[in-house]
N, C-alpha and C. Protein backbone atom coordinates (compact mmCIF):
# COMPACT_ATOMS: atom_id res chain seq x y z
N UNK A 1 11.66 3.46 -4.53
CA UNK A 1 10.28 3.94 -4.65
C UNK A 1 10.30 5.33 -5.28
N UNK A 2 9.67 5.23 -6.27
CA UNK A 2 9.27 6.56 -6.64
C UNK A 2 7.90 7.30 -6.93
N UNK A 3 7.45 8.64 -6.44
CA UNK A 3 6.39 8.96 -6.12
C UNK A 3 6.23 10.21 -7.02
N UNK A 4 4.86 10.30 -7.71
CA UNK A 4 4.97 11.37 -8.68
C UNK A 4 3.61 12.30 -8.19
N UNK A 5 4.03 13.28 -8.07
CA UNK A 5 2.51 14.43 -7.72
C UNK A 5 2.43 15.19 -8.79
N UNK A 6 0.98 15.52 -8.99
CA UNK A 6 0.92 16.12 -9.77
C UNK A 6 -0.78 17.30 -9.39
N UNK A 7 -1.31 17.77 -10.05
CA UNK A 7 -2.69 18.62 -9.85
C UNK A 7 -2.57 19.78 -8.98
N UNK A 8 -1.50 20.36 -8.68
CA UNK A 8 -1.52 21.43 -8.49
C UNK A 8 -1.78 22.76 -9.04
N UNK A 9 -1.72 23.89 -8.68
CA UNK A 9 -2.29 25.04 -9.33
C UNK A 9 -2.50 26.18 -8.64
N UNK A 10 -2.85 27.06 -9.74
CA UNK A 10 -3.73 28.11 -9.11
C UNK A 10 -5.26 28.60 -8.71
N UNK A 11 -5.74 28.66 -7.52
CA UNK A 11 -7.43 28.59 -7.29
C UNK A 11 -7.61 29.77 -5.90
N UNK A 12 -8.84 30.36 -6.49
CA UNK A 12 -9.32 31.18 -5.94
C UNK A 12 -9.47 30.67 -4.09
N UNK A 13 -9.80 31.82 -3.67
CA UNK A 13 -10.06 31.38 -2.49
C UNK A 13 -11.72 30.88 -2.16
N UNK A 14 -11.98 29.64 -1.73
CA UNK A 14 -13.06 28.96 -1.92
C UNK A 14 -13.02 27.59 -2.65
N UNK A 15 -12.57 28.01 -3.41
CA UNK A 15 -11.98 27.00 -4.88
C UNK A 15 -11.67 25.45 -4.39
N UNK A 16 -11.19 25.02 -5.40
CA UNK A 16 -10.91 23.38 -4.98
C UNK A 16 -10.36 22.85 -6.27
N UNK A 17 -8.97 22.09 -5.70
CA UNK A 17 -8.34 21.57 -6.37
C UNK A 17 -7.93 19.39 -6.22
N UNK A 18 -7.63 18.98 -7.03
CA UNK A 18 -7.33 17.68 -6.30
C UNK A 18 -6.34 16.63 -6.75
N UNK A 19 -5.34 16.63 -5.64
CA UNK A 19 -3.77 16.18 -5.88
C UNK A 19 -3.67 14.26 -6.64
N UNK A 20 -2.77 14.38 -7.18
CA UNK A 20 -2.65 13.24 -7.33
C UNK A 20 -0.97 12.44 -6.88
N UNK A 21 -0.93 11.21 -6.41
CA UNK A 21 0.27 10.62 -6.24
C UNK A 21 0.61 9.09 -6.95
N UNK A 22 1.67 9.08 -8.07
CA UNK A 22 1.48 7.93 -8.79
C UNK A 22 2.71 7.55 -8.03
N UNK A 23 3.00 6.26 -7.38
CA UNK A 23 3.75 5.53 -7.27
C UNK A 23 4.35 4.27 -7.63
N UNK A 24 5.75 4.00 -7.80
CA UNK A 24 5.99 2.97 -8.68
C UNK A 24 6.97 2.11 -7.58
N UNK A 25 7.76 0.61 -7.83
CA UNK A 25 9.05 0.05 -7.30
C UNK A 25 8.48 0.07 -5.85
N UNK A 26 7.35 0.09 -5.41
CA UNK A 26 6.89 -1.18 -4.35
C UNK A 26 5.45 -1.43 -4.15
N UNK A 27 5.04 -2.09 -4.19
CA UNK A 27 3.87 -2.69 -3.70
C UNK A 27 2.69 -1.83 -3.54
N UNK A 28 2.00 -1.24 -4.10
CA UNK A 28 1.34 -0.04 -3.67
C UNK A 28 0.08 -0.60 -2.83
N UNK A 29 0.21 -0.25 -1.52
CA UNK A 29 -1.03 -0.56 -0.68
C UNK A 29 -0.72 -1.40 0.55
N UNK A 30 0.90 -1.75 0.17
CA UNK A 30 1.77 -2.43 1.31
C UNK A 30 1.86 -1.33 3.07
N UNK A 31 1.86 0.10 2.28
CA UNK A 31 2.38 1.15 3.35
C UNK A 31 1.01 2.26 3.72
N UNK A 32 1.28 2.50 4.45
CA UNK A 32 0.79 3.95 5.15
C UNK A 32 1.11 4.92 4.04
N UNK A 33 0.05 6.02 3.63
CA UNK A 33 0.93 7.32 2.78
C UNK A 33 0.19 8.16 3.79
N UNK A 34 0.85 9.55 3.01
CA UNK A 34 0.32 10.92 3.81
C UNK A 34 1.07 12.02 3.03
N UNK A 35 0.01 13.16 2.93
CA UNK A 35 0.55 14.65 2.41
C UNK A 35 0.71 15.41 3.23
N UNK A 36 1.78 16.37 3.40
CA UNK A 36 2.68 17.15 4.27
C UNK A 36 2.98 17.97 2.97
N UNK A 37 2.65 19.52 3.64
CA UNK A 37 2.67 20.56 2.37
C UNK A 37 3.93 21.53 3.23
N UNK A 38 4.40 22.68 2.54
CA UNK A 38 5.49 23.23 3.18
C UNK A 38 5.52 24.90 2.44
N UNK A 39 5.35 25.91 3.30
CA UNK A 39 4.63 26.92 2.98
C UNK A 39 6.00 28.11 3.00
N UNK A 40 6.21 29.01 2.40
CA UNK A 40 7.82 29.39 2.10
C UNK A 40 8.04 30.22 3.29
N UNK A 41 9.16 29.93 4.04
CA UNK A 41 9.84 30.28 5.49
C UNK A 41 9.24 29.56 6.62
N UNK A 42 8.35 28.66 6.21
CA UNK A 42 7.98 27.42 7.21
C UNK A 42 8.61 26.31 7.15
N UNK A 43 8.22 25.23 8.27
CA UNK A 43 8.50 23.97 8.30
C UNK A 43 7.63 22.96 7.56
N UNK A 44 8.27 21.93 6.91
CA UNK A 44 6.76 21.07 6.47
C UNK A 44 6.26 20.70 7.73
N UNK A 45 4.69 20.54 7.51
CA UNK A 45 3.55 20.10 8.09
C UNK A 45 2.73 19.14 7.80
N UNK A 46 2.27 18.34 8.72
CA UNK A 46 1.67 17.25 8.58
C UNK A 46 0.09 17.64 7.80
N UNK A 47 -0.17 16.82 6.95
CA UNK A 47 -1.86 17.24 6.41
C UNK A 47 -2.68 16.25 6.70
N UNK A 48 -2.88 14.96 6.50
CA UNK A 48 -3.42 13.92 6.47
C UNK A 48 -2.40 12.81 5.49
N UNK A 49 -2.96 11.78 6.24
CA UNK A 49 -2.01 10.15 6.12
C UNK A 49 -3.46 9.68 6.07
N UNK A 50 -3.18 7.98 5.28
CA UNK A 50 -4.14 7.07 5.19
C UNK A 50 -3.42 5.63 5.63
N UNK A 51 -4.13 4.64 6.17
CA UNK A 51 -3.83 3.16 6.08
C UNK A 51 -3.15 3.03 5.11
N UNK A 52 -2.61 1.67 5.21
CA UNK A 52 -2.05 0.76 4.47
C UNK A 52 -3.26 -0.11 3.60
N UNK A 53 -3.45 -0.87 2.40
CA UNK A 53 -4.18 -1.61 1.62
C UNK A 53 -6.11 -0.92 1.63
N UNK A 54 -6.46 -1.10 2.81
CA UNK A 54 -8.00 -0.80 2.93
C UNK A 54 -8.18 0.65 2.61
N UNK A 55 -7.49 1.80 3.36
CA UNK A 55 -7.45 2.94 3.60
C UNK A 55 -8.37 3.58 4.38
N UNK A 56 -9.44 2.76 5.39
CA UNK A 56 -10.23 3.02 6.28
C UNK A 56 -9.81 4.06 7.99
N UNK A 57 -8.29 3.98 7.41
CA UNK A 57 -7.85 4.86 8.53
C UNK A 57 -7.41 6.13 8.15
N UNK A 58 -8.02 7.11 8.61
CA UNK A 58 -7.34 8.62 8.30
C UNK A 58 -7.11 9.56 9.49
N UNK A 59 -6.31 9.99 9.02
CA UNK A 59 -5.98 10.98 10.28
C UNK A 59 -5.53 12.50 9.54
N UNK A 60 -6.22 13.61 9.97
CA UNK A 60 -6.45 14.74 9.35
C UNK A 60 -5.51 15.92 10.38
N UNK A 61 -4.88 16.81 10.07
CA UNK A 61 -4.68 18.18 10.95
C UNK A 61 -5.90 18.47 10.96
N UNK A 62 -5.84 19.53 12.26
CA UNK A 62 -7.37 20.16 12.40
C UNK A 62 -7.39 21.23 11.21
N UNK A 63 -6.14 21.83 10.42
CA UNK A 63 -6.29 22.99 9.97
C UNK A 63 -7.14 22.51 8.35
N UNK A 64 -7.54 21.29 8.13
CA UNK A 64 -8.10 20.84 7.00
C UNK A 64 -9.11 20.11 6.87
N UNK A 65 -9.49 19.82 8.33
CA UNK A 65 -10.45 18.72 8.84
C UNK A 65 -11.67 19.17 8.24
N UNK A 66 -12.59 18.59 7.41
CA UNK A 66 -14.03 18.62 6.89
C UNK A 66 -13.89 19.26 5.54
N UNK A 67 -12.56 19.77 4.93
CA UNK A 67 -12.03 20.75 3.84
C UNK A 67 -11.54 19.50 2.96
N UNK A 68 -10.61 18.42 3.48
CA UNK A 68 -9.54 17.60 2.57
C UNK A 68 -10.29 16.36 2.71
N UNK A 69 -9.95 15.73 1.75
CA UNK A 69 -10.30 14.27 1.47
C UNK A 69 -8.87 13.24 1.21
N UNK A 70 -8.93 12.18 1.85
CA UNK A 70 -7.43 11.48 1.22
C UNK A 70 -8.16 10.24 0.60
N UNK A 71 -7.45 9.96 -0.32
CA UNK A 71 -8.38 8.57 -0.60
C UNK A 71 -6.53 7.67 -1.25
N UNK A 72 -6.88 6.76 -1.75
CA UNK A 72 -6.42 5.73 -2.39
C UNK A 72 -6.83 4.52 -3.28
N UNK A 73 -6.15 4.43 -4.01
CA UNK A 73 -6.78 3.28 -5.54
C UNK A 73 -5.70 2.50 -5.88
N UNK A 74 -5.79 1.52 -4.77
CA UNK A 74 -4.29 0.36 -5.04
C UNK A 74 -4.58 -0.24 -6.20
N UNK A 75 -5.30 -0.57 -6.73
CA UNK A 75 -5.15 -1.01 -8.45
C UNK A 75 -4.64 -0.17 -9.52
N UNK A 76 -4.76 1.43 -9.06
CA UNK A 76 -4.10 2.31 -9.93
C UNK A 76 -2.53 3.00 -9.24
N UNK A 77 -2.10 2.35 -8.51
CA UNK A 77 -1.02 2.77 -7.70
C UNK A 77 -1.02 4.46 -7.06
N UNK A 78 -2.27 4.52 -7.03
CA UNK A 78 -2.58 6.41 -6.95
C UNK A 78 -2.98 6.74 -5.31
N UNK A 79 -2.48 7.70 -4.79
CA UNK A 79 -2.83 8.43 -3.66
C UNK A 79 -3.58 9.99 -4.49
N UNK A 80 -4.65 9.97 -3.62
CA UNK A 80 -5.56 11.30 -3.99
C UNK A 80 -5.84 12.10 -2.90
N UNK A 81 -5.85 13.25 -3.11
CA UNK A 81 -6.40 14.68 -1.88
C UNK A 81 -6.88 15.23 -2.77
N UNK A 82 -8.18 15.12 -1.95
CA UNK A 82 -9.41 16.46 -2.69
C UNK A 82 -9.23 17.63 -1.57
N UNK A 83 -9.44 18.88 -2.22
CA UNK A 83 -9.21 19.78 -1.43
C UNK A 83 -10.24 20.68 -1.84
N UNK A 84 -11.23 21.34 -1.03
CA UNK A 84 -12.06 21.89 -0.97
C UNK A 84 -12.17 23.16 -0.22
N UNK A 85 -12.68 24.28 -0.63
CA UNK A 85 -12.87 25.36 0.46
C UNK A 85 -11.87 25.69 0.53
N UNK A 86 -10.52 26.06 -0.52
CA UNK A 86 -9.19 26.23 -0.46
C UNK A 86 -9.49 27.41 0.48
N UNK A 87 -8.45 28.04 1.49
CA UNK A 87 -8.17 29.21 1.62
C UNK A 87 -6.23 29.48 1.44
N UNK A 88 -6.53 30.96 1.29
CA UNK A 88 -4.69 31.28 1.49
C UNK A 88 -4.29 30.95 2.17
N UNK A 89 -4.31 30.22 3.17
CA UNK A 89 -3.34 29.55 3.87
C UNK A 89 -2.81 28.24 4.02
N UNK A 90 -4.17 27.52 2.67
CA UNK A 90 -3.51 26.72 2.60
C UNK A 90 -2.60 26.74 1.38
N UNK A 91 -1.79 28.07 1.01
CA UNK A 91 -1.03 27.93 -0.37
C UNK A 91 0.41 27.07 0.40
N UNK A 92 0.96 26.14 -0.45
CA UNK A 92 2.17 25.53 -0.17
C UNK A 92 2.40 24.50 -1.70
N UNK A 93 3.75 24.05 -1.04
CA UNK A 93 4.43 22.90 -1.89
C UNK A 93 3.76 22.23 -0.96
N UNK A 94 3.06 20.54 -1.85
CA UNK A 94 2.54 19.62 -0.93
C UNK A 94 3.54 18.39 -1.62
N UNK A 95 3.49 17.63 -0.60
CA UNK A 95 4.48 16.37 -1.29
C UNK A 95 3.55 15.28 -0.45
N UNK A 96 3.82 14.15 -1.27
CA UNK A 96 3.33 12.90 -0.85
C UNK A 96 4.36 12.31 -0.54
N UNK A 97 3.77 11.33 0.27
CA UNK A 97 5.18 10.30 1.15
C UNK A 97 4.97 9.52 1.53
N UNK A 98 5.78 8.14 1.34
CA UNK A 98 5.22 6.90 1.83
C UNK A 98 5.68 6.13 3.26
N UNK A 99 4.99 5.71 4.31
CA UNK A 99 5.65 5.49 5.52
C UNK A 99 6.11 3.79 5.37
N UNK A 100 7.14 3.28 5.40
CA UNK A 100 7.50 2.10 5.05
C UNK A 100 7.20 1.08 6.16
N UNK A 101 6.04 0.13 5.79
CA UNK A 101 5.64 -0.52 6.70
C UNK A 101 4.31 -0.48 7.31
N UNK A 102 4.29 0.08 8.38
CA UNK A 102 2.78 0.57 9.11
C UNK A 102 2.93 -0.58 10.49
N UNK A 103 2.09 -0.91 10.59
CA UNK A 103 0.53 -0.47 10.54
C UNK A 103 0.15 0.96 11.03
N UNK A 104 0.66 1.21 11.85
CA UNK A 104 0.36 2.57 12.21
C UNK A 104 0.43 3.85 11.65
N UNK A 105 -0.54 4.88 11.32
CA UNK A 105 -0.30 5.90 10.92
C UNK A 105 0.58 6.58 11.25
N UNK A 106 1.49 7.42 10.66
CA UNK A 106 1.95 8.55 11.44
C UNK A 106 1.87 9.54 11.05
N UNK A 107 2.19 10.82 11.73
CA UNK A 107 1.68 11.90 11.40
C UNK A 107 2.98 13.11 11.55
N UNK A 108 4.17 12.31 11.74
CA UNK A 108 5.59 13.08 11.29
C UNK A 108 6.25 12.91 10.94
N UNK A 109 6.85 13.88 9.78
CA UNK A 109 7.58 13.52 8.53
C UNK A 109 8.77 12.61 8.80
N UNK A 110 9.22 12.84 9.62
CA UNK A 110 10.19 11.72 10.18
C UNK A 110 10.28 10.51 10.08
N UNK A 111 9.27 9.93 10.26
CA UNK A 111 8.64 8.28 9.92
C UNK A 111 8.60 8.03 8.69
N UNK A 112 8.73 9.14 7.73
CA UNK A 112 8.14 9.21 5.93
C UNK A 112 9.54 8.28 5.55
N UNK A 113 9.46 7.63 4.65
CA UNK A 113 10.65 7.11 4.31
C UNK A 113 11.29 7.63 3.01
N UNK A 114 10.20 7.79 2.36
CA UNK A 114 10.09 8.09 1.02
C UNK A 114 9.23 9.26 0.57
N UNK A 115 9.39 10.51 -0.62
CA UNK A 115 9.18 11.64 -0.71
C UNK A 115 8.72 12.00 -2.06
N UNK A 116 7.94 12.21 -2.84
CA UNK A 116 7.94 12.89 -4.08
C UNK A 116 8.20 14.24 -4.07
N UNK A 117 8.25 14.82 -5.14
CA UNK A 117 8.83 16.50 -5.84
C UNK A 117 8.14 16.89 -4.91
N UNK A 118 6.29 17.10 -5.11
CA UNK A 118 6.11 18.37 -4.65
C UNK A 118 5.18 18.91 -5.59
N UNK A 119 3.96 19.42 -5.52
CA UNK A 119 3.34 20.22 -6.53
C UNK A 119 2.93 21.31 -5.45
N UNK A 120 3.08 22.39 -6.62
CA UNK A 120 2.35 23.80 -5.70
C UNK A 120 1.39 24.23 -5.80
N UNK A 121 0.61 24.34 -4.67
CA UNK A 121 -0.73 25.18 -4.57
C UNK A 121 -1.11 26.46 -3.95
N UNK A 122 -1.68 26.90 -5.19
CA UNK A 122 -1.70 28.80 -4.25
C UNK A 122 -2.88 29.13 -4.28
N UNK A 123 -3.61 29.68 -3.64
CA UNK A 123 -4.35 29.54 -3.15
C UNK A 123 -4.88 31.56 -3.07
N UNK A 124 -5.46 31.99 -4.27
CA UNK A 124 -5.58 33.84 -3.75
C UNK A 124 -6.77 34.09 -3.39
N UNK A 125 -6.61 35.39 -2.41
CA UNK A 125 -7.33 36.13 -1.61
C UNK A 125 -8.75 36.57 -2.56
């Protein structure tokens, strides 16, 4: 499996940016995904995950809740995060990741099976 991010950048604080994840070499809509961003001298962190095929299930950190959007477009093999109301804290590397299987969401990287690069978002004061 390979997972490609991309739409990262630079945006004011307020601002809004919105990620993209192209995935290729399985089934897209078979698995659970989720973005987990990783902020420099931190640990990665969980952001929000979606279902498998429908994508009617989401599960958000509180630190993004009513700010992020996750969506998905299994005909275009794409995972999406809209991100809104950026603030500096949310500057990080975000990576997308696919949880192999499901049904269940999860919400630690541990379960991730699979990882893309990484795009960076910064996010100024």
């Amino acid at each position: 499996v390979q997972l490609q991010a991309s739409g990262g950048g630079l945006v004011q604080a307020g601002g809004s940016l919105k990620l993209s994840c192209v995935a290729s070499g399985r089934t897209f809509g078979t698995d659970p995904m989720g973005w987990f961003r990783q902020a420099p001298g931190k640990e990665r962190e969980f952001v929000v995950a979606i279902n498998r095929w429908s994508g009617t299930i989401t599960r958000y950190a509180d630190s993004v809740k009513g700010r992020f959007t996750i969506s998905r477009d299994n005909a275009k093999n794409t995972l999406y995060l809209q991100m809104n109301s950026l603030k500096p804290e949310d500057t990080a590397v975000y990576y997308c990741a696919v949880q192999k299987g499901g049904p269940v969401v999860e919400t630690t990287a541990a379960r991730y099976d699979y990882w893309g690069q990484g795009t960076q978002v910064t996010v100024s004061s």
